[in-house]
Protein backbone atom coordinates (compact mmCIF):
# COMPACT_ATOMS: atom_id res chain seq x y z
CA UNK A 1 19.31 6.30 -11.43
CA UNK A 2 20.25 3.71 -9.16
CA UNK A 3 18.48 -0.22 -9.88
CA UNK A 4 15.06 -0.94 -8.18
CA UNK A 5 11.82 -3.29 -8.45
CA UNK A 6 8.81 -1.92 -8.50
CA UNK A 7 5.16 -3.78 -7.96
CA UNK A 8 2.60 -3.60 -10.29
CA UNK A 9 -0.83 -4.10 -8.43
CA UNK A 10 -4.48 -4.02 -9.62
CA UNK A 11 -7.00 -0.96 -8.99
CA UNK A 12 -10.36 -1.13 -10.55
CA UNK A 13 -11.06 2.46 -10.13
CA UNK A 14 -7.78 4.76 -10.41
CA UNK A 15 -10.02 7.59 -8.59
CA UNK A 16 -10.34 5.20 -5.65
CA UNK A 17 -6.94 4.31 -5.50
CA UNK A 18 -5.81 8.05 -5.88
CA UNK A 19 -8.23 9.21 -3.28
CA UNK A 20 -7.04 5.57 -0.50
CA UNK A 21 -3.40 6.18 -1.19
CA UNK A 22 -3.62 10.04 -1.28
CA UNK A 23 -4.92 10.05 2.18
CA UNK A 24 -1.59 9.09 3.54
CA UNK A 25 0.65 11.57 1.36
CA UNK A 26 0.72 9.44 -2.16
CA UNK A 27 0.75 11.63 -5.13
CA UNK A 28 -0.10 10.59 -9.00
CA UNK A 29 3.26 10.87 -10.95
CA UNK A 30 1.76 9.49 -14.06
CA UNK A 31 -1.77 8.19 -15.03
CA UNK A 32 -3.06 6.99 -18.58
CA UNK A 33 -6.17 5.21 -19.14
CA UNK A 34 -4.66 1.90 -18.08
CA UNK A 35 -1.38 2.21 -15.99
CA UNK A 36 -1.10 4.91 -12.59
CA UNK A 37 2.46 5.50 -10.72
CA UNK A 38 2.21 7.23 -7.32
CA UNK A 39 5.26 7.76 -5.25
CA UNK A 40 5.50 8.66 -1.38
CA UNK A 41 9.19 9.74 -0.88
CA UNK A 42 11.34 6.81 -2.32
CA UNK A 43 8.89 4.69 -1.81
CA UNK A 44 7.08 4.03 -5.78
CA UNK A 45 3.53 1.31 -6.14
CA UNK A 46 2.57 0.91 -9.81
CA UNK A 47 -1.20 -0.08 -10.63
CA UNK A 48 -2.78 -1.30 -13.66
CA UNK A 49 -6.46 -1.10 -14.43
CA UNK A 50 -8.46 -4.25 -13.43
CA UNK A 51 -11.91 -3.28 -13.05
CA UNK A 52 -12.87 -7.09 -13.34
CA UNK A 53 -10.33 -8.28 -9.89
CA UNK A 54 -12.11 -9.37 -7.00
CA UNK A 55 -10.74 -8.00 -3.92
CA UNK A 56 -11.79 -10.83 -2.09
CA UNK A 57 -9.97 -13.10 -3.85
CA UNK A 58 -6.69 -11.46 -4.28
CA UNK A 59 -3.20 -12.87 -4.10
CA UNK A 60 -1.29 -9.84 -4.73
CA UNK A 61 1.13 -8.53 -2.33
CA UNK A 62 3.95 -6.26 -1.69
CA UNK A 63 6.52 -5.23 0.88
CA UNK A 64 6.95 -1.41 1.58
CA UNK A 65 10.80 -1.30 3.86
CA UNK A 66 10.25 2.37 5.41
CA UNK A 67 12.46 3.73 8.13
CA UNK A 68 10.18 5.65 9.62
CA UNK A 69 7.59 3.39 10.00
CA UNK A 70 5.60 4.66 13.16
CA UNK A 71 4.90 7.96 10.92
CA UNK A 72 3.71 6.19 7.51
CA UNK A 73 1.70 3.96 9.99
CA UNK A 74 0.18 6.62 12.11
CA UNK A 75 -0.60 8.21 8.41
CA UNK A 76 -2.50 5.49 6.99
CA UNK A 77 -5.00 5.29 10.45
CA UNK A 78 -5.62 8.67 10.36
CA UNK A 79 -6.72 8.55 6.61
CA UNK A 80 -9.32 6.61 8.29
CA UNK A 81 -8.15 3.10 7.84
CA UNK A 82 -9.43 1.28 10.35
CA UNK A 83 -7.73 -1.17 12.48
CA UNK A 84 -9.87 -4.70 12.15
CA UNK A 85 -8.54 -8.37 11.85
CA UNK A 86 -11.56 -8.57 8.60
CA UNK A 87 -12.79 -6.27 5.79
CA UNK A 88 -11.49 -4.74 2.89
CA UNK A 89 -9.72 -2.35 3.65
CA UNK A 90 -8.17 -2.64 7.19
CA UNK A 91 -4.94 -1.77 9.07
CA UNK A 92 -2.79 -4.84 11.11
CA UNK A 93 -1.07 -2.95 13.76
CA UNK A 94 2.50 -2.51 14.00
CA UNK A 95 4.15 -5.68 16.23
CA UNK A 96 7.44 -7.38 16.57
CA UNK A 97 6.51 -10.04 14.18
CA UNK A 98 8.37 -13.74 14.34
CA UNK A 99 11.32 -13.04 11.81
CA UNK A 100 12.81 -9.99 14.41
CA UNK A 101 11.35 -6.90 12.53
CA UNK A 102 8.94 -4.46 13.45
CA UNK A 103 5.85 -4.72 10.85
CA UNK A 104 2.29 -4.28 10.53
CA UNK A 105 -0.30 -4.78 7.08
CA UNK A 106 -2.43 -2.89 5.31
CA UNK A 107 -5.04 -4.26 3.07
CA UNK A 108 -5.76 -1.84 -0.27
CA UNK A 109 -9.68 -0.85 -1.36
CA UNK A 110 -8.54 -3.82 -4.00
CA UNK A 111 -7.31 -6.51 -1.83
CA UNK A 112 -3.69 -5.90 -1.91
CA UNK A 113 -1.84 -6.80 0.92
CA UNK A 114 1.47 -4.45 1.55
CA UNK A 115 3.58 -5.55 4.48
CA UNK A 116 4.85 -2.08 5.91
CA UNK A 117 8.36 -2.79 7.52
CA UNK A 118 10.58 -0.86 9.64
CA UNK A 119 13.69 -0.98 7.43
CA UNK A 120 16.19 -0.75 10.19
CA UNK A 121 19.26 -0.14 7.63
């Protein structure tokens, strides 16, 4: 198996995080009573249980490089996340963003922000 990071991210309700993240072709690859894995393709998000974080106050954050971005993207609006500059959660279109890549954001049911990037090779 080849090296890699993972993130580990907060959920306060595994069956909400299942049902957000399974809208857009997630699947459970392990869940306990405290730790959940789900995996879309390559791409792997780790949560452990937090039922005491504040979504509002979150810090966490991750960055999701996909080379097909326009498809994961396209995914995650029609789950029915909907594209707003406030609330929890919420889609940030896709835009040629300052550093020269193509991104956009997507804001979790827990407040995590994952910058979804169009990894260009």
């Amino acid at each position: 198996m080849a090296d890699r990071a993972v993130p580990n991210l907060p959920s306060r309700d595994f069956d909400v995080t299942v049902a957000f993240y399974g809208g857009f072709g997630f699947e459970a690859s392990y869940r306990d009573g405290g730790w959940l894995i789900l995996n879309r393709g390559s791409v792997v998000l780790e949560f452990f249980l937090a039922p005491e974080h504040d979504p509002y106050s979150s810090w966490f954050m991750t960055s999701v490089r996909i080379a097909d971005l326009d498809t994961l993207y396209s995914a995650v609006r029609d789950s029915g996340v909907p594209e707003v500059i406030t609330g929890i959660p919420r889609l940030i279109p896709v835009a040629l963003r300052e550093w020269g890549q193509r991104a956009g954001y997507l804001i979790d049911p827990d407040g995590t922000q994952l910058h979804l990037i169009e990894d260009a090779g």
